[in-house]
C-alpha atoms as a PDB file:
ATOM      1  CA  UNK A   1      10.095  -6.703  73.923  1.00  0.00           C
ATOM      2  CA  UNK A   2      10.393  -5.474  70.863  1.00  0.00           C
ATOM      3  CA  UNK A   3       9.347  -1.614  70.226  1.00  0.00           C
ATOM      4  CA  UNK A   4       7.234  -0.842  67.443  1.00  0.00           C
ATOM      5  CA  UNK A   5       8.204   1.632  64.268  1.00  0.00           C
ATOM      6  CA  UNK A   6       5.929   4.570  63.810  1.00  0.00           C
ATOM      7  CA  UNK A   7       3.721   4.631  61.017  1.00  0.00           C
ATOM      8  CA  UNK A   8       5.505   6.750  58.156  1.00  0.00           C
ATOM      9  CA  UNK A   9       3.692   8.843  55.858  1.00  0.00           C
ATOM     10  CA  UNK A  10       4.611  10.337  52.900  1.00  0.00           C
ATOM     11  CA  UNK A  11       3.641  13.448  51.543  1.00  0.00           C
ATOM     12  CA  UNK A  12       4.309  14.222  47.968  1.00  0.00           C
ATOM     13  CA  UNK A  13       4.561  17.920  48.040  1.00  0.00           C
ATOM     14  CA  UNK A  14       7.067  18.166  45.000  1.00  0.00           C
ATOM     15  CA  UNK A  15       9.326  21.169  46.899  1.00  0.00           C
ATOM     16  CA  UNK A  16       9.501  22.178  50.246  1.00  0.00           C
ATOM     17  CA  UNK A  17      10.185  25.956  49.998  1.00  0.00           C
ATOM     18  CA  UNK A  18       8.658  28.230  52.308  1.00  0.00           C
ATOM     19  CA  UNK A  19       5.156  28.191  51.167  1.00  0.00           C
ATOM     20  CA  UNK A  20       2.014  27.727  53.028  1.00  0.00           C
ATOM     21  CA  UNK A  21       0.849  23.981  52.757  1.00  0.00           C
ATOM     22  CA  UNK A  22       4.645  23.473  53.272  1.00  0.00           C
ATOM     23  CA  UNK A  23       4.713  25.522  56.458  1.00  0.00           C
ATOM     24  CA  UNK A  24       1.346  23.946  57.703  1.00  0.00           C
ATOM     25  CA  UNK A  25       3.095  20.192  57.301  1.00  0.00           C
ATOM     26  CA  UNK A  26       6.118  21.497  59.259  1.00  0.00           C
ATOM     27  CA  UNK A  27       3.980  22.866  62.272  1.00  0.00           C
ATOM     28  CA  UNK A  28       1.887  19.721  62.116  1.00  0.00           C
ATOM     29  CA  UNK A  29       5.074  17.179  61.941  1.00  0.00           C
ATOM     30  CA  UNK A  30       6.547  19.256  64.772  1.00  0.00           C
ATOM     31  CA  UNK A  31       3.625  18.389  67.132  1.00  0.00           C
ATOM     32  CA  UNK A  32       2.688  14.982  66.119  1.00  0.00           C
ATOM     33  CA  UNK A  33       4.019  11.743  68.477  1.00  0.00           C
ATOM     34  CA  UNK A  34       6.513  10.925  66.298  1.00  0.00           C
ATOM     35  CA  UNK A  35       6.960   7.918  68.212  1.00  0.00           C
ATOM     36  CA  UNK A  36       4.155   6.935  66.636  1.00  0.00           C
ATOM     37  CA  UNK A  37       3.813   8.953  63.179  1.00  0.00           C
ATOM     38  CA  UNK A  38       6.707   9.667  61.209  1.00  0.00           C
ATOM     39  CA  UNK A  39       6.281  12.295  58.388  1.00  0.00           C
ATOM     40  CA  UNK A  40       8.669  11.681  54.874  1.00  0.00           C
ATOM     41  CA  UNK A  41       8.697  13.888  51.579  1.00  0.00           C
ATOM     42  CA  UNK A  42       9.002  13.323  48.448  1.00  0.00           C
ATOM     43  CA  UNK A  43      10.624  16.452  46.264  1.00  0.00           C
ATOM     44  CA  UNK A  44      11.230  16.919  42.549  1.00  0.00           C
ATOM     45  CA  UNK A  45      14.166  16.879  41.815  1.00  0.00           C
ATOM     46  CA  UNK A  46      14.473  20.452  40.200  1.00  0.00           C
ATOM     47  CA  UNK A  47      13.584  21.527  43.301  1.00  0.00           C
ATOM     48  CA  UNK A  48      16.409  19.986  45.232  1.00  0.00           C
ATOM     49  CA  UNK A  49      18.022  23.483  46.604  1.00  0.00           C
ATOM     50  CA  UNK A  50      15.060  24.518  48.090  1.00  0.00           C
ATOM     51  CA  UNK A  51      15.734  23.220  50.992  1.00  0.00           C
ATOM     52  CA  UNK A  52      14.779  25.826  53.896  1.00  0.00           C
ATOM     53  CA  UNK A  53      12.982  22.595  56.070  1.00  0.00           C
ATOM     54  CA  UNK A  54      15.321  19.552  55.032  1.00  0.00           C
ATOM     55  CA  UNK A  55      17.691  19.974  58.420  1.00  0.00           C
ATOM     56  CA  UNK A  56      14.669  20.405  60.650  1.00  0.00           C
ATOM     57  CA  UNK A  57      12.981  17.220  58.761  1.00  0.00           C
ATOM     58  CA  UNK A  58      16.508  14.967  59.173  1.00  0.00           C
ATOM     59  CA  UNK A  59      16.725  15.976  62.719  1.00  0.00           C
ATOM     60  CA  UNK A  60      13.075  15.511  63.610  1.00  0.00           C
ATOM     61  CA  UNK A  61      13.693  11.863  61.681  1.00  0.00           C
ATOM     62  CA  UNK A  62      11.964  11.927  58.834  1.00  0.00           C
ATOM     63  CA  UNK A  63      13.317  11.307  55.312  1.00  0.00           C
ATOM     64  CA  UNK A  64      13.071  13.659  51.886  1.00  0.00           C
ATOM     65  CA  UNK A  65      13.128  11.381  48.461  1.00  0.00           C
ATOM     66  CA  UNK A  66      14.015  13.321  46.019  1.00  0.00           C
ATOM     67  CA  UNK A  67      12.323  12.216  42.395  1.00  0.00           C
ATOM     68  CA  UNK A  68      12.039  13.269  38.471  1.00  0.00           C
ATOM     69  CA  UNK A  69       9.659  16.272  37.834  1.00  0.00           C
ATOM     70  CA  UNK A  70       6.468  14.728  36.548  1.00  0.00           C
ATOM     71  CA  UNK A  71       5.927  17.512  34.183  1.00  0.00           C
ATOM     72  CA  UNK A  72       9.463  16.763  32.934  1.00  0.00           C
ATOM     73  CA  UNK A  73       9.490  12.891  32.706  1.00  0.00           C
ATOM     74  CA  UNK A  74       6.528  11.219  34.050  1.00  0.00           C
ATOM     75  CA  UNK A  75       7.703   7.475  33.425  1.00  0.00           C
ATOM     76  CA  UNK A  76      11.039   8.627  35.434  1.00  0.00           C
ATOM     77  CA  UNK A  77       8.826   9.978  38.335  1.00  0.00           C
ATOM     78  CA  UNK A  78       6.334   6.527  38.190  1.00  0.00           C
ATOM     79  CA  UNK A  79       9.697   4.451  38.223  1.00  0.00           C
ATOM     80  CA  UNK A  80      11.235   6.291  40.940  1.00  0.00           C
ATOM     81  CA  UNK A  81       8.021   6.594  43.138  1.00  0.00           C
ATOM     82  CA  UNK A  82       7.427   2.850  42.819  1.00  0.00           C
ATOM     83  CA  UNK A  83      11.132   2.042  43.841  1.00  0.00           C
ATOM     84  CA  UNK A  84      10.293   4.068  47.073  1.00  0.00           C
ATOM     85  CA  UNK A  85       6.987   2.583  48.119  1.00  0.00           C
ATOM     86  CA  UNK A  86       8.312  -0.817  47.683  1.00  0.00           C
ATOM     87  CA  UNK A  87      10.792  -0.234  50.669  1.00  0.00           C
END
């Protein structure tokens, strides 16, 4: 039989420094069944070194897309974003 993916959400939180909707994500991904919800992020991609969670995120198996800065290049960001929720 074959088992059956977890639904995978994505958040698009644009950085995922130490804040507190950040924070409150992390303690909610960490006690979710993740065999049945998977959490992903999407990141700008100025914000790419701020990366205090991304280990914890990978090993917890969840995925971090990293995408133009809206503010910066908002066709680039539509593009990008599109590319990613066709997968």
């Amino acid at each position: 039989m074959k088992m059956k993916q977890p639904l995978r959400v994505l958040h698009f939180q644009g950085r995922m420094g130490k804040g507190g909707a950040e924070t409150f994500m992390m303690n909610a991904y960490r006690n979710i069944d993740r065999t049945k919800i998977q959490f992903d992020f999407l990141i700008y991609d100025d914000f790419e070194d701020v990366k205090p969670y991304n280990k914890e995120i990978h090993e917890l198996g969840g995925k971090i897309y990293s995408v133009p800065n809206p503010n910066k290049n908002i066709l680039a960001y539509i593009q990008t974003v599109k590319k990613i929720a066709e997968r």
